[in-house]
C-alpha atoms as a PDB file:
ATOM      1  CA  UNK A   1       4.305   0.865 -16.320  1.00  0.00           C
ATOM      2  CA  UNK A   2       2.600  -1.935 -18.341  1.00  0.00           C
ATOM      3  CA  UNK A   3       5.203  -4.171 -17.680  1.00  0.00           C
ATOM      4  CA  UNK A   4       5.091  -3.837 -13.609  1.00  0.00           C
ATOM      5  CA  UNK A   5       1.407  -4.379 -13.662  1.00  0.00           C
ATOM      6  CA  UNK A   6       2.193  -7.427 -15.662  1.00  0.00           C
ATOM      7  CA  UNK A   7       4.859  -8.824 -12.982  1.00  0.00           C
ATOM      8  CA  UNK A   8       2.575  -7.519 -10.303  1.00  0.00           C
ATOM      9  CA  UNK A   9      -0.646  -9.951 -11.315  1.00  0.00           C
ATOM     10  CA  UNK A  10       1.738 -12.552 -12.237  1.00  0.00           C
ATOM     11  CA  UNK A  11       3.556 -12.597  -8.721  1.00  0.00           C
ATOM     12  CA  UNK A  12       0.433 -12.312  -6.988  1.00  0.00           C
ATOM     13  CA  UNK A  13      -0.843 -15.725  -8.857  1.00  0.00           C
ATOM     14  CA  UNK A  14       2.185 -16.984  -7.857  1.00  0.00           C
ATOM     15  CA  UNK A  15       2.365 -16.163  -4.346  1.00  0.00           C
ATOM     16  CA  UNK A  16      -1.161 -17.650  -4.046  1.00  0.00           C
ATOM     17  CA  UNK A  17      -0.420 -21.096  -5.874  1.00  0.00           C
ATOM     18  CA  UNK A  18       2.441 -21.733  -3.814  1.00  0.00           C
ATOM     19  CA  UNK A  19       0.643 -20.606  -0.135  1.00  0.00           C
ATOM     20  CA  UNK A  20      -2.693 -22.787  -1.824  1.00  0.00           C
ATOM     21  CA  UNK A  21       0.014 -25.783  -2.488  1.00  0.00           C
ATOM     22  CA  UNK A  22       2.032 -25.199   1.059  1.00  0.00           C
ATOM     23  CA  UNK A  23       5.160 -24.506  -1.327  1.00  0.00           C
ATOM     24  CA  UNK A  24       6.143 -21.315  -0.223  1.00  0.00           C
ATOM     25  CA  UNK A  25       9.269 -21.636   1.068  1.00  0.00           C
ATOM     26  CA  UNK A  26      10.243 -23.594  -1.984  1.00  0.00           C
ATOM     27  CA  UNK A  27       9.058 -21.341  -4.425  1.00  0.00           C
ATOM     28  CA  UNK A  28      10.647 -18.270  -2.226  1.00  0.00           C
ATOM     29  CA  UNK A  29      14.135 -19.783  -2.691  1.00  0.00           C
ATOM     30  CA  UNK A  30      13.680 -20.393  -6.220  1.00  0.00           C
ATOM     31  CA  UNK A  31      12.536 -16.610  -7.153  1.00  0.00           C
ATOM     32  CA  UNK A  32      15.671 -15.489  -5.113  1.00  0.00           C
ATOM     33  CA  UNK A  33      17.753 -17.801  -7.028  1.00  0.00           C
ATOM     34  CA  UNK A  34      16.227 -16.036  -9.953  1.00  0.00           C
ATOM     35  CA  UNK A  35      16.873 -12.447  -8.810  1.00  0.00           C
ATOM     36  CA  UNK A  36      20.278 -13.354  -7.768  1.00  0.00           C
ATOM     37  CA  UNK A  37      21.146 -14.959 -10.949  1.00  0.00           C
ATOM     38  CA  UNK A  38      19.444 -12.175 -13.039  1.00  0.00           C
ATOM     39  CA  UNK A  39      21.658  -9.386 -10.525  1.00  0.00           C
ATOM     40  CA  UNK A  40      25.425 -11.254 -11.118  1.00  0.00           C
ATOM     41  CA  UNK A  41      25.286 -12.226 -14.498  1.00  0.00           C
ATOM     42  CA  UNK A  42      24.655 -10.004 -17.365  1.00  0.00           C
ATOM     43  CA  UNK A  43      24.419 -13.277 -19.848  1.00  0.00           C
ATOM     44  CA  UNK A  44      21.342 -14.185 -18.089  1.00  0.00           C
ATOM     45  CA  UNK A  45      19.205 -11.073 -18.777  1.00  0.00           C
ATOM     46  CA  UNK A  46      20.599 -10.530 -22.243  1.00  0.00           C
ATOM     47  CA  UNK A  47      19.007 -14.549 -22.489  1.00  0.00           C
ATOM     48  CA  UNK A  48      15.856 -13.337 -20.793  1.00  0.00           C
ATOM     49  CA  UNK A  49      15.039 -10.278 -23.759  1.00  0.00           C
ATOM     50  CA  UNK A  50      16.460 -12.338 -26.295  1.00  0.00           C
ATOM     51  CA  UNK A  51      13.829 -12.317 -29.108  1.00  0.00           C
ATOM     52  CA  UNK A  52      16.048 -14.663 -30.895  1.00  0.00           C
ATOM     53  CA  UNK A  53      15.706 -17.919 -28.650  1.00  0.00           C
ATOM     54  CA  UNK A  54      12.160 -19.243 -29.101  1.00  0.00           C
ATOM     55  CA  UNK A  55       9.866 -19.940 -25.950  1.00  0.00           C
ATOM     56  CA  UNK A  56      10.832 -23.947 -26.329  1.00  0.00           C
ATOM     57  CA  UNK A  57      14.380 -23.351 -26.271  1.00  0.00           C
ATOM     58  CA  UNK A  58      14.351 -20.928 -23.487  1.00  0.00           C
ATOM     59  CA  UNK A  59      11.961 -23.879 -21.142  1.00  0.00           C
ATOM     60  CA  UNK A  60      15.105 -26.568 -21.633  1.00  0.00           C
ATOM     61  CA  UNK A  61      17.376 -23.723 -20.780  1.00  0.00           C
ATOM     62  CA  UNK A  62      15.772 -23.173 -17.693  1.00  0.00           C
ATOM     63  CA  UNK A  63      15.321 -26.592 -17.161  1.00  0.00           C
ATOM     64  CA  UNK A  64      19.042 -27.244 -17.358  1.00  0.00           C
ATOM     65  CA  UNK A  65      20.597 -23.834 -15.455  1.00  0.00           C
ATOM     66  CA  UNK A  66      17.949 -24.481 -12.514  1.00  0.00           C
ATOM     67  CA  UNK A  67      16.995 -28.258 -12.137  1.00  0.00           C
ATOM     68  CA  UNK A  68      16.882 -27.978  -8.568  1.00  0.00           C
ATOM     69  CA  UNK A  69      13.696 -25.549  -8.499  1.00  0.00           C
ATOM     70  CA  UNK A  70      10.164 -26.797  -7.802  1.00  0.00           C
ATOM     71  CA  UNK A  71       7.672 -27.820  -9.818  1.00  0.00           C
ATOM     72  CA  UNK A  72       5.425 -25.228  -9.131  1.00  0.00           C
ATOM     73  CA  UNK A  73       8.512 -22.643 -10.008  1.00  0.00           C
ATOM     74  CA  UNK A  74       9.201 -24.722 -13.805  1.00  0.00           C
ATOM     75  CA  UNK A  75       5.157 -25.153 -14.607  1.00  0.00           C
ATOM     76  CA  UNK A  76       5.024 -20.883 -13.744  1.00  0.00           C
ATOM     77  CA  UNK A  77       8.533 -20.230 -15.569  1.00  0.00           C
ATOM     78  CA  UNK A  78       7.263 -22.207 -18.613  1.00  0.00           C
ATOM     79  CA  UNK A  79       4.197 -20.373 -18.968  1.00  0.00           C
ATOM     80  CA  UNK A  80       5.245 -16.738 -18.907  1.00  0.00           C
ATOM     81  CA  UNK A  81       7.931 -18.359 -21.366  1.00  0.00           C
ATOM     82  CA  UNK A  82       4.801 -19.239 -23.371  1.00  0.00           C
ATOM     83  CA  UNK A  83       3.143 -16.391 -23.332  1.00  0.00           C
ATOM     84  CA  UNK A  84       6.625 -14.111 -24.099  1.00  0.00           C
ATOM     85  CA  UNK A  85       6.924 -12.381 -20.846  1.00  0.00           C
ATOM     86  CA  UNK A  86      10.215 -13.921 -19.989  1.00  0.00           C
ATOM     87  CA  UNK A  87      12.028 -10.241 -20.164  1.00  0.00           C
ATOM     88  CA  UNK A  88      10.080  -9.362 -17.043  1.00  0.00           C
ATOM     89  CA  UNK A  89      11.204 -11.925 -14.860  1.00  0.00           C
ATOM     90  CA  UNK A  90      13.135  -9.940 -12.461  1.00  0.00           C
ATOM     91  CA  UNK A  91      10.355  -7.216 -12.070  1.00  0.00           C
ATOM     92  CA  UNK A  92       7.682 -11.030 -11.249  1.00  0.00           C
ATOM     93  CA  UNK A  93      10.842 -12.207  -8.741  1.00  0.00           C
ATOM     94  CA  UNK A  94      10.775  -8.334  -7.151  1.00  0.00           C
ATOM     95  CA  UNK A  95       7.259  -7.577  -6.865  1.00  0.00           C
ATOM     96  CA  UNK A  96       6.700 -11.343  -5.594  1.00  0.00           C
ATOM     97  CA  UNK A  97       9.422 -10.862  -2.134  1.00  0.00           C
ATOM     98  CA  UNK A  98       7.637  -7.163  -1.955  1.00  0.00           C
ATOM     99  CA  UNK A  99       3.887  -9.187  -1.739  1.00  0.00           C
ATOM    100  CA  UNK A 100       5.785 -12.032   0.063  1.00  0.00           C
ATOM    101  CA  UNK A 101       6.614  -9.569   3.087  1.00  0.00           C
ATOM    102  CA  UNK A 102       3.309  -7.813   2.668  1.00  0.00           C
ATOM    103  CA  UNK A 103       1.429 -11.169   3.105  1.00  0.00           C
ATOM    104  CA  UNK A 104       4.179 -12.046   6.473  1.00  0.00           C
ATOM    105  CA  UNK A 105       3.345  -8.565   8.281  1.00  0.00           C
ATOM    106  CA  UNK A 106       6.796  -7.449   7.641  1.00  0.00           C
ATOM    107  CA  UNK A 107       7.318  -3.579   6.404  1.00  0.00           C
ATOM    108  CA  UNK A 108      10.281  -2.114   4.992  1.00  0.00           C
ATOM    109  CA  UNK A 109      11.341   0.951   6.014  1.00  0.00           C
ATOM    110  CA  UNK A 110      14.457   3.246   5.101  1.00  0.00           C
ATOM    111  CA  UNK A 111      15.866   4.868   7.475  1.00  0.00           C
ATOM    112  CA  UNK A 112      18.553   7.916   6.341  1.00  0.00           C
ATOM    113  CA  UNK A 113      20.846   9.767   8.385  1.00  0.00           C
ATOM    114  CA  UNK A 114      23.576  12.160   8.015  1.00  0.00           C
ATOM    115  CA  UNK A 115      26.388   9.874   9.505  1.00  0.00           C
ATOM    116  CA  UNK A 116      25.716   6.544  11.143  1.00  0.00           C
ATOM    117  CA  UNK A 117      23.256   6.617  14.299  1.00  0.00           C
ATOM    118  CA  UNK A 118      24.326   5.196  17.921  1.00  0.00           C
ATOM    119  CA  UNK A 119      21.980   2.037  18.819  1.00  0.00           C
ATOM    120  CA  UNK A 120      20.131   4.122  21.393  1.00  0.00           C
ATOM    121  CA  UNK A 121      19.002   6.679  18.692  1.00  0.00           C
ATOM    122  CA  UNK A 122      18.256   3.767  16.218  1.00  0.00           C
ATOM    123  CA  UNK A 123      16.200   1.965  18.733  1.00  0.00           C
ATOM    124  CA  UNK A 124      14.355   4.928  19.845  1.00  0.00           C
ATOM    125  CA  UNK A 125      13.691   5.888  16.307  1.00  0.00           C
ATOM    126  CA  UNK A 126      12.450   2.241  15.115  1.00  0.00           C
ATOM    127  CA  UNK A 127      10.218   1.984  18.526  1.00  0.00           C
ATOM    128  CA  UNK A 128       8.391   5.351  17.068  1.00  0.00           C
ATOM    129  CA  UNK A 129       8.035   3.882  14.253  1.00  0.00           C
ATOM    130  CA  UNK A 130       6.921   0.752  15.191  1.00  0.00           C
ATOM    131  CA  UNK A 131       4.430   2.391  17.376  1.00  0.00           C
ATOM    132  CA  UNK A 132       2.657   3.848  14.693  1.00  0.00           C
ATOM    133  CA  UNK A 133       1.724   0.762  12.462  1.00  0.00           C
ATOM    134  CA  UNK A 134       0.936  -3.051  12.829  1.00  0.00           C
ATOM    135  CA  UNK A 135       3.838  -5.941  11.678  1.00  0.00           C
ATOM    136  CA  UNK A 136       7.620  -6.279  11.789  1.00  0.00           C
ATOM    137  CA  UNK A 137       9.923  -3.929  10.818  1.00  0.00           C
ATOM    138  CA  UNK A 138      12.856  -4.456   8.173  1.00  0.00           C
ATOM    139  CA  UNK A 139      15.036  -1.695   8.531  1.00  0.00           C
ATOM    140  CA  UNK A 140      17.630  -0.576   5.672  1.00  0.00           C
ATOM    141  CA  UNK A 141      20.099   1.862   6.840  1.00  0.00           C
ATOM    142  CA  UNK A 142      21.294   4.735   4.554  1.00  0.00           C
ATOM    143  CA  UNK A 143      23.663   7.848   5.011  1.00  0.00           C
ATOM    144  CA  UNK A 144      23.224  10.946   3.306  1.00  0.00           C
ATOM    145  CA  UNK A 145      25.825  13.912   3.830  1.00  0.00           C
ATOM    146  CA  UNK A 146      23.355  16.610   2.552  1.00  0.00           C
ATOM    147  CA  UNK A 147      20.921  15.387   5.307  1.00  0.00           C
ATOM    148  CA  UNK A 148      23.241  17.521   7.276  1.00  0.00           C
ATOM    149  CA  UNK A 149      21.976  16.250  10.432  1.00  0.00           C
ATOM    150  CA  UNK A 150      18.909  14.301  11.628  1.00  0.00           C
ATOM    151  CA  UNK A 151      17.031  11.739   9.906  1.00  0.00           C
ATOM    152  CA  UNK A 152      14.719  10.657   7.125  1.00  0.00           C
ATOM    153  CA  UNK A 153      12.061   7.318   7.599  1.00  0.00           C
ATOM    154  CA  UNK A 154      10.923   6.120   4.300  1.00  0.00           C
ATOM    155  CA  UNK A 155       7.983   3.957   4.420  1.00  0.00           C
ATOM    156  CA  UNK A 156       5.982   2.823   1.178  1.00  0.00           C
ATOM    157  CA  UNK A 157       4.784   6.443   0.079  1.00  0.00           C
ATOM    158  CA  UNK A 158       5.365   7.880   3.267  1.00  0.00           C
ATOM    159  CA  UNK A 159       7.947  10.215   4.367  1.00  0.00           C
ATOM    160  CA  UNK A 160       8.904  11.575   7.941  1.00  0.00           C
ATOM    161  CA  UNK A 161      11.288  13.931   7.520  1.00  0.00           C
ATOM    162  CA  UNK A 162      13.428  15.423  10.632  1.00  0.00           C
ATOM    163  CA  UNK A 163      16.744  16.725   8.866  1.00  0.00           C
ATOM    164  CA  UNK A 164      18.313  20.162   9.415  1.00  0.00           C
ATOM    165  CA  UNK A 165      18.644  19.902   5.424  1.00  0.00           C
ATOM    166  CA  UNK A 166      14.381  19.821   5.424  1.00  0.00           C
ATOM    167  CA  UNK A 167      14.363  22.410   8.526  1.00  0.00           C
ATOM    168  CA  UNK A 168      16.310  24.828   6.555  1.00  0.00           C
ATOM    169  CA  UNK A 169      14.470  24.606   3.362  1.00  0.00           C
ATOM    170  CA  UNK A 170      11.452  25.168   5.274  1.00  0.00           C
ATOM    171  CA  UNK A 171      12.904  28.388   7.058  1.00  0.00           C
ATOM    172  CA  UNK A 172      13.995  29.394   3.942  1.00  0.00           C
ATOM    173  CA  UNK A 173      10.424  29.059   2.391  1.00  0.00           C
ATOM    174  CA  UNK A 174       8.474  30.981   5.102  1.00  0.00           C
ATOM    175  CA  UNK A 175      11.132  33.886   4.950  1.00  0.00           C
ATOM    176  CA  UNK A 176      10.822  34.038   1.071  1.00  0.00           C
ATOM    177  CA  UNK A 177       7.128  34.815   1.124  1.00  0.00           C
END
């Protein structure tokens, strides 16, 4: 938990530097390259918790596997190097797209079905949703089998869900009391 506030304040400080410096772009493609990297190769996070390399070592490192990234990207890699937070890079490069979105109006939502929904359905569902709050949507589709039928939104912390699986529980509930 520690940790995520950590890569929380630290991609918010970034985010801000590079909007303040008109970098953003820039800096978005750099802490993609970083997540990416981080996702496909398993070398690169066992270099990132590596208590063995010291902070200098791991700068020229980074220096030579990413030469192409901004300045803004090196001077901000180099000091959570410094200050040995290096490990939680890819929690900084996650909670930085997640405030990146956030600061662009756009809100991810989830949206789980039983089997794959027709366009009309998904439309009609998304324009519901999109009724209800302000900015774009980015819809991630999702089956689950045990939905049974209907559907589940996921939004942030919120929840709408319309799935014979949830109908059934709650049948169940208020014949069980």
């Amino acid at each position: 938990m520690k940790s995520t506030k950590a890569a929380s304040r630290y991609a918010k400080a970034l985010l801000e530097l590079s909007i303040e410096k008109n970098r953003m772009d820039q800096v978005t493609s750099d802490i993609q390259t970083l997540r990416q990297a981080n996702n496909e190769t398993k070398e690169f996070q066992l270099f990132l918790e590596s208590p063995v390399v010291n902070a200098e070592k791991k700068n020229s490192i980074f220096k030579a596997l990413f030469p192409q990234f901004d300045e803004i990207t090196m001077l901000f890699i180099q000091l959570i190097t410094k200050n040995g937070r290096e490990s939680i890079l890819p929690e900084i490069a996650e909670s930085f797209e997640a405030q990146l979105k956030a600061h662009k109006g756009i809100l991810p939502i989830t949206l789980i079905s039983a089997q794959p929904l027709d366009a009309t359905t998904k439309a009609t569902i998304i324009a519901k949703v999109q009724a209800t709050v302000a900015g774009k949507l980015e819809v991630e589709e999702q089956i689950d089998t045990t939905l049974i039928g209907g559907f589940v939104v996921k939004m942030g912390d919120n929840r709408i869900d319309a799935s014979v699986a949830n109908q059934l529980k709650n049948l169940k509930q208020r014949l069980t009391r």
